[in-house]
C-alpha atoms as a PDB file:
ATOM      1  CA  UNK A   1     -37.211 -13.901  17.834  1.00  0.00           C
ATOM      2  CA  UNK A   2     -36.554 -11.396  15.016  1.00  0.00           C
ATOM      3  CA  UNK A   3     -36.813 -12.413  11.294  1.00  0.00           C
ATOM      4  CA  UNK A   4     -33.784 -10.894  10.194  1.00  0.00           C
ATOM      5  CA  UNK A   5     -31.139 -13.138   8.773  1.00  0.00           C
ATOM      6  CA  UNK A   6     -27.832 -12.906  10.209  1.00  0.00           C
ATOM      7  CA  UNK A   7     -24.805 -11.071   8.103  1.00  0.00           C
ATOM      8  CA  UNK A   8     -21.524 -12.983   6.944  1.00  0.00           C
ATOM      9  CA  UNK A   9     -18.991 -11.403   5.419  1.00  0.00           C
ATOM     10  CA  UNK A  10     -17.091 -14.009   4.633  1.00  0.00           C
ATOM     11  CA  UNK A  11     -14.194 -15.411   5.672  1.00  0.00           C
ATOM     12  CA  UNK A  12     -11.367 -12.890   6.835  1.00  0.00           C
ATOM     13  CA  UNK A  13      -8.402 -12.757   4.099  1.00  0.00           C
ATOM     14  CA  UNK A  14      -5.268 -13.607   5.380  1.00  0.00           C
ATOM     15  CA  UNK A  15      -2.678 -12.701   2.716  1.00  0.00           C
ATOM     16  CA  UNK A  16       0.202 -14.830   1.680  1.00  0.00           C
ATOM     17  CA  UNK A  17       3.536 -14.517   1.312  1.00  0.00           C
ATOM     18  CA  UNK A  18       2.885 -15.040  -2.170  1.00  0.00           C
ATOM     19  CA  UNK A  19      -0.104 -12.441  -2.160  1.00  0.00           C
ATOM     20  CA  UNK A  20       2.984  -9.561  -0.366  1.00  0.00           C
ATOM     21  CA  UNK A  21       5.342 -10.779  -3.344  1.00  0.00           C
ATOM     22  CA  UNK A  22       2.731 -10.034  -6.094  1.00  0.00           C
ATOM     23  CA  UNK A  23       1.705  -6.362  -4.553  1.00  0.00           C
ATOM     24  CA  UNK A  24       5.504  -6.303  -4.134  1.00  0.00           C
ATOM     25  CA  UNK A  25       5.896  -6.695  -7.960  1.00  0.00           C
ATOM     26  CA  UNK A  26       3.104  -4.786  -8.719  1.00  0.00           C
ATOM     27  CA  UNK A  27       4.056  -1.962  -7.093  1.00  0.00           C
ATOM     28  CA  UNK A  28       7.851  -1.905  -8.389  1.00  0.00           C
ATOM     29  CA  UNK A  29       5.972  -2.442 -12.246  1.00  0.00           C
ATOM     30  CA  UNK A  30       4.668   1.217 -11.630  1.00  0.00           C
ATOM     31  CA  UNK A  31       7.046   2.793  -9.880  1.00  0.00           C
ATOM     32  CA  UNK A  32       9.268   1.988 -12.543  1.00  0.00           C
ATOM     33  CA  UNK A  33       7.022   3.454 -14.935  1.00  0.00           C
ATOM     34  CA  UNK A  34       6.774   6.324 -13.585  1.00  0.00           C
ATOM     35  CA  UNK A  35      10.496   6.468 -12.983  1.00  0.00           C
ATOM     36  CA  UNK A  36      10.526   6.039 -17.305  1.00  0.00           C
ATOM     37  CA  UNK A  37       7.167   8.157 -18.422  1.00  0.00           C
ATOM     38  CA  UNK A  38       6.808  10.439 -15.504  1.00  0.00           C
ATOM     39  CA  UNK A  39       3.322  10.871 -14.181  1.00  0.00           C
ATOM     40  CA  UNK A  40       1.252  12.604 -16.665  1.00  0.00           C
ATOM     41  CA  UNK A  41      -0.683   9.131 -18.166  1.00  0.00           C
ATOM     42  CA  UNK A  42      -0.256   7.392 -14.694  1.00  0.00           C
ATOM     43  CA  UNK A  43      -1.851   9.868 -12.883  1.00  0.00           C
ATOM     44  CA  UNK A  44      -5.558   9.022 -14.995  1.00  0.00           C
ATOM     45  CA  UNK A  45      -4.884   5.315 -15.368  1.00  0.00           C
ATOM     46  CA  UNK A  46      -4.274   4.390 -11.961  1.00  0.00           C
ATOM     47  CA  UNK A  47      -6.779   5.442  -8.879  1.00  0.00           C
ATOM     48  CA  UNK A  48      -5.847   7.894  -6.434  1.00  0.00           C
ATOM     49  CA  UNK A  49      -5.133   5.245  -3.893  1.00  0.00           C
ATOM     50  CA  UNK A  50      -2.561   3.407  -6.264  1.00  0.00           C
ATOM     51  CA  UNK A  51      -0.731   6.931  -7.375  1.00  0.00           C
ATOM     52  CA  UNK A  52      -0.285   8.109  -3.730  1.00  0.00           C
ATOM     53  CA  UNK A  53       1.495   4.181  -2.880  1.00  0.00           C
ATOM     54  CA  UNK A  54       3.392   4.852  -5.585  1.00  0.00           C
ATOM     55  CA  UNK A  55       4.815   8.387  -4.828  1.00  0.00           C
ATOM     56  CA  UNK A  56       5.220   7.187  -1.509  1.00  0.00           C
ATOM     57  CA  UNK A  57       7.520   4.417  -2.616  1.00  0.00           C
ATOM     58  CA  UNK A  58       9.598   6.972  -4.830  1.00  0.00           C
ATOM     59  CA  UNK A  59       9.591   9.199  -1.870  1.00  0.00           C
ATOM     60  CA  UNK A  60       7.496  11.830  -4.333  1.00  0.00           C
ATOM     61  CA  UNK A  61       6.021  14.859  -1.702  1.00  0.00           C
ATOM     62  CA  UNK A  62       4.634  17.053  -3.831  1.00  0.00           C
ATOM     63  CA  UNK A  63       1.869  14.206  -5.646  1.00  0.00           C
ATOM     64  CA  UNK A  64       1.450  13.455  -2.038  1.00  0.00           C
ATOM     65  CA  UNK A  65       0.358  16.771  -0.805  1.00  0.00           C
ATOM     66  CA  UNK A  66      -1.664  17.185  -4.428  1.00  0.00           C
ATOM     67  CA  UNK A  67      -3.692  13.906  -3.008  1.00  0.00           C
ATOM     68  CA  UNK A  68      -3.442  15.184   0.744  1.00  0.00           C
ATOM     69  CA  UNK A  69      -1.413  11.920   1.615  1.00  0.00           C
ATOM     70  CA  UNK A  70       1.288  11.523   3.901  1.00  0.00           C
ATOM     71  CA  UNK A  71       3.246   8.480   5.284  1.00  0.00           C
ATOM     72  CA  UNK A  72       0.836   7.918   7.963  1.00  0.00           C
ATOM     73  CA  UNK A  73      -2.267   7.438   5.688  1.00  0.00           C
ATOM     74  CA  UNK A  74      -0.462   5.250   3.067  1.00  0.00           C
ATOM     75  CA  UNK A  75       1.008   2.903   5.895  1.00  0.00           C
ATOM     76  CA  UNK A  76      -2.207   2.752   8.080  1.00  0.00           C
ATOM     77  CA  UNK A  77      -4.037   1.675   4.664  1.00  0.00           C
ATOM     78  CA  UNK A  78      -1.430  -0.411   3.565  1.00  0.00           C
ATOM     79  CA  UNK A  79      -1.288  -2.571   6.411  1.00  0.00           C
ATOM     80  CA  UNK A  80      -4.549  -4.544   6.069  1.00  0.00           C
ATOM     81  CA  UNK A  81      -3.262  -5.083   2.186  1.00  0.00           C
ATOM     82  CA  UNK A  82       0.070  -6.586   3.736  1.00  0.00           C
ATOM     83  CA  UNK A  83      -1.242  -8.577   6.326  1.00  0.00           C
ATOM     84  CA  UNK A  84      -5.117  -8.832   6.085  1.00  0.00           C
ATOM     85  CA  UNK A  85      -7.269  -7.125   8.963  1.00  0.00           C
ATOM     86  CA  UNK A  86      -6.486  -8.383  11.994  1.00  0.00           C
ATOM     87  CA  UNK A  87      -2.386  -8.450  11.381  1.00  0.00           C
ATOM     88  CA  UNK A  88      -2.823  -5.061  10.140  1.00  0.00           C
ATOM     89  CA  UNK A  89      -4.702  -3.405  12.811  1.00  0.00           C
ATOM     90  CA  UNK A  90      -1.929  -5.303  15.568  1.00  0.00           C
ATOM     91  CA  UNK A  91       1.302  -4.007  13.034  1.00  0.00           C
ATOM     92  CA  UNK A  92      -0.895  -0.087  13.709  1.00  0.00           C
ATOM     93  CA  UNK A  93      -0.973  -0.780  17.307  1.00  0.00           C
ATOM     94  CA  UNK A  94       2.616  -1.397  17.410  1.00  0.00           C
ATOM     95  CA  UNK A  95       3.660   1.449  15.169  1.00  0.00           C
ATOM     96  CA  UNK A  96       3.969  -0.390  11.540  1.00  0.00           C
ATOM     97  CA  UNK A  97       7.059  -1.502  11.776  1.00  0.00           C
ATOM     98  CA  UNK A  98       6.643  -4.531   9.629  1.00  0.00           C
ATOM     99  CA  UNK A  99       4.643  -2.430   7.201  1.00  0.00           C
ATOM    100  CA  UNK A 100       7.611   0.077   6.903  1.00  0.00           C
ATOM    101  CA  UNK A 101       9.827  -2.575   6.800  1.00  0.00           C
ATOM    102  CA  UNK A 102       8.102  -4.376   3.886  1.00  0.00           C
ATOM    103  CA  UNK A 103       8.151  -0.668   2.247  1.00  0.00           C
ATOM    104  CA  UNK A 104      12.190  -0.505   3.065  1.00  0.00           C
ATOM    105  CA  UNK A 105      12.395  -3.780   1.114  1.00  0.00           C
ATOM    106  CA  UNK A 106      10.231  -2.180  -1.603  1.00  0.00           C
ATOM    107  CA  UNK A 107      12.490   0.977  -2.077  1.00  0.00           C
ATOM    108  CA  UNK A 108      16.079  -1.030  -2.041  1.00  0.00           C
ATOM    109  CA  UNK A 109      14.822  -3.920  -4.688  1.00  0.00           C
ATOM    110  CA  UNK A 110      13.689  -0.069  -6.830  1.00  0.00           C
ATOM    111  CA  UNK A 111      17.298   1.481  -5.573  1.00  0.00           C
ATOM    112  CA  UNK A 112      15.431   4.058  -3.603  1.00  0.00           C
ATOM    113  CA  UNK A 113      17.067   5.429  -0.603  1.00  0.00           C
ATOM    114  CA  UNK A 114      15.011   4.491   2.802  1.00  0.00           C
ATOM    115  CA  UNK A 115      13.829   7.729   4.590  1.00  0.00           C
END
């Protein structure tokens, strides 16, 4: 029998409706300030990961390219966020459709036009 001990990582997170309505808020927070300032101080305060969610929610290509980002890799990431990792690797297997559909809810409470 081997001596090593055995690795938990913990329980699995399963996020909340509560936990989609607070990334949902958070994420409005800065896309609205960006919508107000512009990017310049956002771009430094925020990490890359945070700006590219952002410019994908305001539909911004050209900080998306600067971060080599594209629908794809925001959703793919974004899914586990949404619905923890098991509901976010089945919403990749069936094409993220609820994760685009949480992002179309995203972009009409901001008054952005769905793509």
């Amino acid at each position: 029998m081997s001596d090593a001990k055995r690795i938990t990582w913990g329980k699995p997170r399963h996020p909340t409706d509560a936990d989609r309505d607070a990334l949902r808020q958070d994420l409005l927070a800065k896309a609205r300030a960006v919508r107000v300032d512009g990017w310049t101080n956002h771009r430094t305060e925020w990490s890359p990961g945070q700006v590219a969610v952002v410019a994908y929610v305001l539909d911004d290509a050209e900080v998306l390219a600067d971060l080599e980002e594209n629908e794809s890799t925001i959703l793919s990431r974004y899914a586990a966020d949404l619905f923890g990792f098991a509901g976010g690797r089945k919403d990749n297997e069936k094409g993220l459709v609820d994760t685009q559909a949480w992002f179309a809810a995203v972009r009409k409470a901001l008054g952005t036009p769905t793509s």
